[in-house]
PDB file of N, CA and C in Angstrom:
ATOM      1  N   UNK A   1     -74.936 -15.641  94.182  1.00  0.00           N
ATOM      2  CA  UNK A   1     -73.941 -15.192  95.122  1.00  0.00           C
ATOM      3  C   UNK A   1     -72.832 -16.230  95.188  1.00  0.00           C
ATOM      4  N   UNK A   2     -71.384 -15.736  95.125  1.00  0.00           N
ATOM      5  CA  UNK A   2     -70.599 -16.757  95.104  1.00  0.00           C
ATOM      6  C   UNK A   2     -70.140 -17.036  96.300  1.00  0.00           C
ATOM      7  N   UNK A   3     -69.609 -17.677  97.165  1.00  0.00           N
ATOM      8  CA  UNK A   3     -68.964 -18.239  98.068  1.00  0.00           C
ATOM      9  C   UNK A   3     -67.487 -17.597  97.922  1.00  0.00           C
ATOM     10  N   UNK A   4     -67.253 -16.584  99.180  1.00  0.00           N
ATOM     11  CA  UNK A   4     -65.651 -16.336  99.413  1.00  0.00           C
ATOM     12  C   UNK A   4     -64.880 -17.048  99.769  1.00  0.00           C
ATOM     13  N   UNK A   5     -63.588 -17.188  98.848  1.00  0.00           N
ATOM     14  CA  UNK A   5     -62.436 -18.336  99.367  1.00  0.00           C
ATOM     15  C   UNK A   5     -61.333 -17.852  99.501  1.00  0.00           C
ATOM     16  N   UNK A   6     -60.730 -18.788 100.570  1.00  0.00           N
ATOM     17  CA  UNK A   6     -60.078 -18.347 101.269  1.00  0.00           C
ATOM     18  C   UNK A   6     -58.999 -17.903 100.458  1.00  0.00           C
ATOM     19  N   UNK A   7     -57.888 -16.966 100.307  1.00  0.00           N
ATOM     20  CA  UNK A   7     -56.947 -16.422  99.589  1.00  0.00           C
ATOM     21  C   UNK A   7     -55.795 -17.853  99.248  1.00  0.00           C
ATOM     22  N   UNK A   8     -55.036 -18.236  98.008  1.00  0.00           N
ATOM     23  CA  UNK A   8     -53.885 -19.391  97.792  1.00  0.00           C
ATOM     24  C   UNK A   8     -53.017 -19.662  98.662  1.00  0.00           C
ATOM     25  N   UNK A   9     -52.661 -18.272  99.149  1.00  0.00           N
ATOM     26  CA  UNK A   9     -51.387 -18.106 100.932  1.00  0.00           C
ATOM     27  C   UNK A   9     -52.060 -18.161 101.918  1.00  0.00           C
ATOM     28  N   UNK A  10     -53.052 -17.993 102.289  1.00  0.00           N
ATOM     29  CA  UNK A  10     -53.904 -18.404 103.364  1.00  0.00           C
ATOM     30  C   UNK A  10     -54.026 -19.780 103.909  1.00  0.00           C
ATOM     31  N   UNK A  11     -53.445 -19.697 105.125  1.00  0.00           N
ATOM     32  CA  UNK A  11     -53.774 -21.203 105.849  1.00  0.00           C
ATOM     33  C   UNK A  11     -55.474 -21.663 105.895  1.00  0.00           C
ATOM     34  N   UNK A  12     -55.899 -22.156 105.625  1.00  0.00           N
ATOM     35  CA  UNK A  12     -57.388 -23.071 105.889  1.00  0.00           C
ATOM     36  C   UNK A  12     -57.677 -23.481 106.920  1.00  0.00           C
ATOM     37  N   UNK A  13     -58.112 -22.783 107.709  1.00  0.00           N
ATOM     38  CA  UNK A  13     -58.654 -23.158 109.386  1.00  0.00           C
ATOM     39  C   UNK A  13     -59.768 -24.713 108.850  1.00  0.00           C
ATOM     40  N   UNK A  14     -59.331 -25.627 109.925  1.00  0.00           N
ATOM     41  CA  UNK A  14     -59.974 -26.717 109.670  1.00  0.00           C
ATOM     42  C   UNK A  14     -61.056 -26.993 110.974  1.00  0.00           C
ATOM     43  N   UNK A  15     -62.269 -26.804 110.879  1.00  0.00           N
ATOM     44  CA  UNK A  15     -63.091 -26.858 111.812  1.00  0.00           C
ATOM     45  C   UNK A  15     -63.581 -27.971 112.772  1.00  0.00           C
ATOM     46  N   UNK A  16     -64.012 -27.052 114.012  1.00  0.00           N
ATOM     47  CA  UNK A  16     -64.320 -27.848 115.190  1.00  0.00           C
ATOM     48  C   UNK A  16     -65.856 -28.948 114.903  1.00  0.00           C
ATOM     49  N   UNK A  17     -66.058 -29.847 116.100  1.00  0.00           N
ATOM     50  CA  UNK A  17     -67.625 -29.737 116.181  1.00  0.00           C
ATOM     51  C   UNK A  17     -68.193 -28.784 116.253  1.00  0.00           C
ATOM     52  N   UNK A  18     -69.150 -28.237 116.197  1.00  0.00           N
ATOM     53  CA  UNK A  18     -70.300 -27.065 116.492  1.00  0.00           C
ATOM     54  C   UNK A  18     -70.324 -25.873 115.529  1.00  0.00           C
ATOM     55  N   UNK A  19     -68.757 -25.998 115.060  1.00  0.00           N
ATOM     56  CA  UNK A  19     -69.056 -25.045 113.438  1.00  0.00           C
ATOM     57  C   UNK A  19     -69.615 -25.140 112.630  1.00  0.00           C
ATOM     58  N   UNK A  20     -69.811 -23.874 111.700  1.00  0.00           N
ATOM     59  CA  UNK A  20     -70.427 -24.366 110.731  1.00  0.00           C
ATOM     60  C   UNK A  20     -68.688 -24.025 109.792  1.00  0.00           C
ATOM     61  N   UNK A  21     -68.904 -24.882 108.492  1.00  0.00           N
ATOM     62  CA  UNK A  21     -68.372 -25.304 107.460  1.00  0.00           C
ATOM     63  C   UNK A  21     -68.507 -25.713 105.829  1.00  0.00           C
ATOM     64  N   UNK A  22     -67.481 -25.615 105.126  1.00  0.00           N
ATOM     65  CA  UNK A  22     -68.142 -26.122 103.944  1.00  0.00           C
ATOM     66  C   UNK A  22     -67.773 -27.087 103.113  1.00  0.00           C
ATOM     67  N   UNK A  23     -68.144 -27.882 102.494  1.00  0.00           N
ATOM     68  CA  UNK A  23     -68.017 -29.090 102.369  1.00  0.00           C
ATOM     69  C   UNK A  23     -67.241 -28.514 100.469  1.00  0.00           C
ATOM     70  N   UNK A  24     -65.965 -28.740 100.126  1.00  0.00           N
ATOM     71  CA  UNK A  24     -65.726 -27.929  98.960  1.00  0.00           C
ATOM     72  C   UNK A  24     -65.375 -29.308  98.125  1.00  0.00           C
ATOM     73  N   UNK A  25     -66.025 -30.666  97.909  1.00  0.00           N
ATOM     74  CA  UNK A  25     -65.969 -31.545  97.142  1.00  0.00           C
ATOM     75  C   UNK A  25     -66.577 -31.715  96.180  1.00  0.00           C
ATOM     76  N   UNK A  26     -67.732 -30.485  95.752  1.00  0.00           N
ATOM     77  CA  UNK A  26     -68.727 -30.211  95.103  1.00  0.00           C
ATOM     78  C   UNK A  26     -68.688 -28.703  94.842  1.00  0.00           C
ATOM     79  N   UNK A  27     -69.112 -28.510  93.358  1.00  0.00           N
ATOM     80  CA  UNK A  27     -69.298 -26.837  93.193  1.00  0.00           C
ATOM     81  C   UNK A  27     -70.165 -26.567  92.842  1.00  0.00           C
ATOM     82  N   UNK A  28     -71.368 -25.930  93.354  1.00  0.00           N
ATOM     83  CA  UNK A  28     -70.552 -24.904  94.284  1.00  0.00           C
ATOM     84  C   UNK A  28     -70.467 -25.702  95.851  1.00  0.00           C
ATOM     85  N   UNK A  29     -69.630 -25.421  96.683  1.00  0.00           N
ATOM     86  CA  UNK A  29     -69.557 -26.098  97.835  1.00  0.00           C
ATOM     87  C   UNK A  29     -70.830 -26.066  98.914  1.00  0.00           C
ATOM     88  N   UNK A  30     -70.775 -27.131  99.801  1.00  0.00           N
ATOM     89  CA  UNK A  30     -72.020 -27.407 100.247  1.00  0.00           C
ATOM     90  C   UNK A  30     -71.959 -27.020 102.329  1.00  0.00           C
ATOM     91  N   UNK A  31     -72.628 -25.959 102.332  1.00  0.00           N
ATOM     92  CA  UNK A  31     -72.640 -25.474 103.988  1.00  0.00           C
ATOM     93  C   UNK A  31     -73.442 -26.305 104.733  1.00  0.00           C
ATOM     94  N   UNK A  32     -72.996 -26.563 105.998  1.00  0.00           N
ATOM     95  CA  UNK A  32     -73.290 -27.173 106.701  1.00  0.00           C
ATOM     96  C   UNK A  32     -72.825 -27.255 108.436  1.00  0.00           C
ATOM     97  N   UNK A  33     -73.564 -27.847 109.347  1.00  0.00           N
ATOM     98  CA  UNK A  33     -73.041 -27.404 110.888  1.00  0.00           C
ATOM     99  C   UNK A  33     -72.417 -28.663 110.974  1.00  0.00           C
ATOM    100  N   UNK A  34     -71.036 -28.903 111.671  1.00  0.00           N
ATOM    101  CA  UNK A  34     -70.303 -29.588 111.973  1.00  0.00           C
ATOM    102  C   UNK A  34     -70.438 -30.462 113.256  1.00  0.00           C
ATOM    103  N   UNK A  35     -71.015 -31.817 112.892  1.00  0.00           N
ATOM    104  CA  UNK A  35     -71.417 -32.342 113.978  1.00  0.00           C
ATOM    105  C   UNK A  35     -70.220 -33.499 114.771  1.00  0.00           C
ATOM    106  N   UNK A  36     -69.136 -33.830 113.947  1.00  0.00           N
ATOM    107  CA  UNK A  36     -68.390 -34.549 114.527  1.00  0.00           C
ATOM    108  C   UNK A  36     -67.062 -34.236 113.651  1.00  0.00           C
ATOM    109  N   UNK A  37     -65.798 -34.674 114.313  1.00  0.00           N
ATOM    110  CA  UNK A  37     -64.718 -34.993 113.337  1.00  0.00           C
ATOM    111  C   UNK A  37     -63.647 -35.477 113.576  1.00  0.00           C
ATOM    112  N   UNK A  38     -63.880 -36.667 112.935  1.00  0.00           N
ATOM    113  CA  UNK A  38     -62.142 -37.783 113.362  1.00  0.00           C
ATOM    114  C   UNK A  38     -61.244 -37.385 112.145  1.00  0.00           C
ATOM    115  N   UNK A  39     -60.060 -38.108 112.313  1.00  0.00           N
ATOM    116  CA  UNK A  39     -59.076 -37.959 110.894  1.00  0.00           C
ATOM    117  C   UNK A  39     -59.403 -38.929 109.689  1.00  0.00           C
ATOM    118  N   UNK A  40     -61.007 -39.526 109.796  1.00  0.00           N
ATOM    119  CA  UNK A  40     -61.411 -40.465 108.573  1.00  0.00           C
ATOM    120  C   UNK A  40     -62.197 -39.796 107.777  1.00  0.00           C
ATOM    121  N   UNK A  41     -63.280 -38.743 108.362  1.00  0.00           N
ATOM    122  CA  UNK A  41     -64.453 -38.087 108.019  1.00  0.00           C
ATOM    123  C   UNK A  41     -64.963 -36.869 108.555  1.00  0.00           C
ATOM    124  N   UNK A  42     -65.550 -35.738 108.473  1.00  0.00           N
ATOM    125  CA  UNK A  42     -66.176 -34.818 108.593  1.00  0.00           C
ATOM    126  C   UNK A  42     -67.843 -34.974 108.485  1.00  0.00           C
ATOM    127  N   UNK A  43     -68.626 -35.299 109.726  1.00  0.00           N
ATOM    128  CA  UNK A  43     -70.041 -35.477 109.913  1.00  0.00           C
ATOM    129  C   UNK A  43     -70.442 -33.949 109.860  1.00  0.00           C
ATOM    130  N   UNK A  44     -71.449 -33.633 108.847  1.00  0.00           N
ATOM    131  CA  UNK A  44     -72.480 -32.786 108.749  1.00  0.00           C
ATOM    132  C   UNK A  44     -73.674 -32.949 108.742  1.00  0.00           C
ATOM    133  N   UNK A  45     -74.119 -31.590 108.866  1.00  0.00           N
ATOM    134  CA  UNK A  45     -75.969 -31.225 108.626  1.00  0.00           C
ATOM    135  C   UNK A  45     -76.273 -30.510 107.706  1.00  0.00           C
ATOM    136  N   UNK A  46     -76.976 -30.400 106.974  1.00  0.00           N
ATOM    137  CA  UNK A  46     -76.918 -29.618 106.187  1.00  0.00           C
ATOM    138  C   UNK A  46     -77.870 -28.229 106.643  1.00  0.00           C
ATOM    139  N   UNK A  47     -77.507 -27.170 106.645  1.00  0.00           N
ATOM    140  CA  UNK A  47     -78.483 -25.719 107.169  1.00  0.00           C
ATOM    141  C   UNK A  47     -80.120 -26.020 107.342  1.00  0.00           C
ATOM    142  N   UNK A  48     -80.227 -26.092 106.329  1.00  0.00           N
ATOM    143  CA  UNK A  48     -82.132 -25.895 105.946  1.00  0.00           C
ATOM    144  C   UNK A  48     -82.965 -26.931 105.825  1.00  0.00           C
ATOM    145  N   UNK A  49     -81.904 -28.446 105.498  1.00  0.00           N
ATOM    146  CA  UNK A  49     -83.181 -29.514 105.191  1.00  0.00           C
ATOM    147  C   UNK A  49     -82.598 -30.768 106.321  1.00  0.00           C
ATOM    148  N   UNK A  50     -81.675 -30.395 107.259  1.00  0.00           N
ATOM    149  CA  UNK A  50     -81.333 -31.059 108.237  1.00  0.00           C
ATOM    150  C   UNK A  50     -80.189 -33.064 107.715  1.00  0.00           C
ATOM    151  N   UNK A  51     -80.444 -32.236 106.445  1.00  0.00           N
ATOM    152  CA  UNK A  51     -79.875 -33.794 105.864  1.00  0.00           C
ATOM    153  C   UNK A  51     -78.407 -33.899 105.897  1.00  0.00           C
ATOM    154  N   UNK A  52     -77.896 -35.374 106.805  1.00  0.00           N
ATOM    155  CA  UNK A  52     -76.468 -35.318 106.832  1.00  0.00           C
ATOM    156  C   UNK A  52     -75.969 -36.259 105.899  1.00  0.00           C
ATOM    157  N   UNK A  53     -74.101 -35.633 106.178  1.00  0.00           N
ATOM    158  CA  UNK A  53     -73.711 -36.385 105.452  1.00  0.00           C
ATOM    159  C   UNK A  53     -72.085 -36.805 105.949  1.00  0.00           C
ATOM    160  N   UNK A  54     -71.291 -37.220 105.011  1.00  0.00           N
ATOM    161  CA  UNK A  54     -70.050 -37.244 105.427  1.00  0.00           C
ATOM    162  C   UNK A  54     -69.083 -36.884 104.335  1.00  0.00           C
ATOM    163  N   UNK A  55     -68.034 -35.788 105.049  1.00  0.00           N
ATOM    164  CA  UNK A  55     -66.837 -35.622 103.831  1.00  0.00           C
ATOM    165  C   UNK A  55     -65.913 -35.746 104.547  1.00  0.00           C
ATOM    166  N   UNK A  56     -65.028 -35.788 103.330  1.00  0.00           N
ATOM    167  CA  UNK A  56     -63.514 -36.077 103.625  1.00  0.00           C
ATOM    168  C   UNK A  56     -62.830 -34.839 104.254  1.00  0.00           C
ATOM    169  N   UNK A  57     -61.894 -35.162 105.515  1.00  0.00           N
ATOM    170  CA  UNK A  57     -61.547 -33.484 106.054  1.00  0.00           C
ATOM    171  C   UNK A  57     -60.491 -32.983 105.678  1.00  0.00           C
ATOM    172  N   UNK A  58     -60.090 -33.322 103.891  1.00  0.00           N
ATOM    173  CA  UNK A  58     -59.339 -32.513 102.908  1.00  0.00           C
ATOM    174  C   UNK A  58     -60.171 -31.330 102.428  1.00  0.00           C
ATOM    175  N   UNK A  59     -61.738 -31.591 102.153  1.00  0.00           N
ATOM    176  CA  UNK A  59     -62.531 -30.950 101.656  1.00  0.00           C
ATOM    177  C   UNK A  59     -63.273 -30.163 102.314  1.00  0.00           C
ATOM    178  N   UNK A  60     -63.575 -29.995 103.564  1.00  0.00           N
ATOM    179  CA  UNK A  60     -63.845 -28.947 104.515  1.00  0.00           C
ATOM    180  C   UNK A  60     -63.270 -27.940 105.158  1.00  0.00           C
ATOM    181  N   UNK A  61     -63.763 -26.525 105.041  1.00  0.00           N
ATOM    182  CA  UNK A  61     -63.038 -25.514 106.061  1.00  0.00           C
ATOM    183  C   UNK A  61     -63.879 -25.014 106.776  1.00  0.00           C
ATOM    184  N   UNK A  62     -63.420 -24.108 107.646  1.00  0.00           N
ATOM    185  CA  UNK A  62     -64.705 -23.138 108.611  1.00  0.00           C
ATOM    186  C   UNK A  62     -64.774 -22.244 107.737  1.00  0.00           C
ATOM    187  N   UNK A  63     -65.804 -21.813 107.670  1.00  0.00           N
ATOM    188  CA  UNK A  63     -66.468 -20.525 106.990  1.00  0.00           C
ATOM    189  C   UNK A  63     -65.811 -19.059 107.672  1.00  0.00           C
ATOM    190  N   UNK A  64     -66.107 -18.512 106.739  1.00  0.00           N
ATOM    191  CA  UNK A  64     -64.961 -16.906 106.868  1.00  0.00           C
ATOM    192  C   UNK A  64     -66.554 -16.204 107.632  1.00  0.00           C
ATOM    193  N   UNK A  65     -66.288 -15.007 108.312  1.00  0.00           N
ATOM    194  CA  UNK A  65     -67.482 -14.959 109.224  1.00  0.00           C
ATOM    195  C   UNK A  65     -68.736 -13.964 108.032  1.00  0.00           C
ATOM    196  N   UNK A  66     -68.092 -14.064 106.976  1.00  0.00           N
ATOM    197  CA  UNK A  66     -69.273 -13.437 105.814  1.00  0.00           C
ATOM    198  C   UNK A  66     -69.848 -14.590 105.429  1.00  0.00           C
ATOM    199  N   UNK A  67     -69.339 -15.627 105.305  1.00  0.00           N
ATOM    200  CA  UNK A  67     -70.284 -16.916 105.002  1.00  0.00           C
ATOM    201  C   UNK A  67     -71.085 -17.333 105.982  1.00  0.00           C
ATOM    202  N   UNK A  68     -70.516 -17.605 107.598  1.00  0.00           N
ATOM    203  CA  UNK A  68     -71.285 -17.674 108.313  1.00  0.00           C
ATOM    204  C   UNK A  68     -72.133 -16.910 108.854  1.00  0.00           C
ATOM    205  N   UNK A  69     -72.169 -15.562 108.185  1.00  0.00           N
ATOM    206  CA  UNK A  69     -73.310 -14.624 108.857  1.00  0.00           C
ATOM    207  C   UNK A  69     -74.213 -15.060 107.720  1.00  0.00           C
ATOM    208  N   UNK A  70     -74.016 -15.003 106.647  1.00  0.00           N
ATOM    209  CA  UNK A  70     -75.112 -15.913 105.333  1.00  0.00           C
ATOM    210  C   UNK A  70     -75.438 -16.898 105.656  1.00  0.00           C
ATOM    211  N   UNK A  71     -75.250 -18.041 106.031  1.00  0.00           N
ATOM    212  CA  UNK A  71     -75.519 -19.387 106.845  1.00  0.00           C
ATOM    213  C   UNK A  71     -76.488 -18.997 108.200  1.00  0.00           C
ATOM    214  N   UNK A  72     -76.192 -17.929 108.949  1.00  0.00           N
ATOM    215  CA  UNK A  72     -77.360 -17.861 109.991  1.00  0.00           C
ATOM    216  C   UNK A  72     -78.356 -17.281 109.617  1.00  0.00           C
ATOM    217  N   UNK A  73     -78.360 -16.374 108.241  1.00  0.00           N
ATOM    218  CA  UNK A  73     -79.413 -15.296 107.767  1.00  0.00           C
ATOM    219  C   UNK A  73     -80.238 -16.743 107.226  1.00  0.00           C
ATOM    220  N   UNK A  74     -79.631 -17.597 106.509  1.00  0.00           N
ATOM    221  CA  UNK A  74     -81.144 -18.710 105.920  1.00  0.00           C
ATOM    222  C   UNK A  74     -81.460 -19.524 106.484  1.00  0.00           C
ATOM    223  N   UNK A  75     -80.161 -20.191 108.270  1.00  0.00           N
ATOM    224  CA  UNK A  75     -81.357 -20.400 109.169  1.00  0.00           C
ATOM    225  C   UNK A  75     -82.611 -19.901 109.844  1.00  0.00           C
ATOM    226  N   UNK A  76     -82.209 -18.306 109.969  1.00  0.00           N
ATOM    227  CA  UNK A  76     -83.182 -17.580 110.586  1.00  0.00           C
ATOM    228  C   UNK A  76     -84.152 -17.874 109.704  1.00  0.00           C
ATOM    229  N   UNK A  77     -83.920 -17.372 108.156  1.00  0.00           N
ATOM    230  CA  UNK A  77     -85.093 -17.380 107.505  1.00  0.00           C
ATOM    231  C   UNK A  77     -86.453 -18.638 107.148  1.00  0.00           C
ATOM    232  N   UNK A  78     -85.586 -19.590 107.173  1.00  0.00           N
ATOM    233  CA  UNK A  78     -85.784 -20.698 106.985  1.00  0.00           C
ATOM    234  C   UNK A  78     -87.257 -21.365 108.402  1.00  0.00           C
ATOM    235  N   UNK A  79     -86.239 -20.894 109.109  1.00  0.00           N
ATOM    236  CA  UNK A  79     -87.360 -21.010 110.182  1.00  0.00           C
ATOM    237  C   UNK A  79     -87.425 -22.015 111.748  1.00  0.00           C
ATOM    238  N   UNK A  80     -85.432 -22.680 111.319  1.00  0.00           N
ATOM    239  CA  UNK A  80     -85.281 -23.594 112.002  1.00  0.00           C
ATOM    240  C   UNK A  80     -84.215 -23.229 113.430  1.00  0.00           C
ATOM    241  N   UNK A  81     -84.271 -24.074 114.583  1.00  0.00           N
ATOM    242  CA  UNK A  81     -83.520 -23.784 115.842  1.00  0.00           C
ATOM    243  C   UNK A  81     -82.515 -24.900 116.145  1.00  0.00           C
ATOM    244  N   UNK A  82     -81.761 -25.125 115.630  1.00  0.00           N
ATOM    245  CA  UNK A  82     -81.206 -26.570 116.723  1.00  0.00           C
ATOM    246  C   UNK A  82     -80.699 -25.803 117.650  1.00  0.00           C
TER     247      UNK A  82
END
């Protein structure tokens, strides 16, 4: 399954804490819940194995709500609550 992106004319919503997001410094890009964000870094979690990390907030957007309904379908599945 590929990851929908956002259209070339499309502005890139740049996400809050508590979103989820995707980390596009890596391909395929890497989803994750948005736990902090200054203008140095973008703190994540990663969905399923809880492992964080940090990207640059050139390389992150909020997820379009078809990604994030995929992002809650493999928390559900997965088995986890934060």
């Amino acid at each position: 399954m590929s990851a929908e992106r956002p259209a070339e004319t499309a502005q890139v919503v740049r996400p809050q804490q508590g979103d989820y997001a995707i980390d596009e410094s890596e391909e395929p890009g890497r989803m994750g819940l948005v736990l902090l964000v200054t203008p140095r870094y973008v703190q994540m979690r990663e969905l399923t194995s809880g492992e964080e990390w940090d990207a640059a907030p050139k390389n992150v957007r909020k997820l379009s709500s078809r990604e994030e309904l995929s992002a809650r379908v493999a928390i559900a599945n997965f088995g986890l609550r934060w």
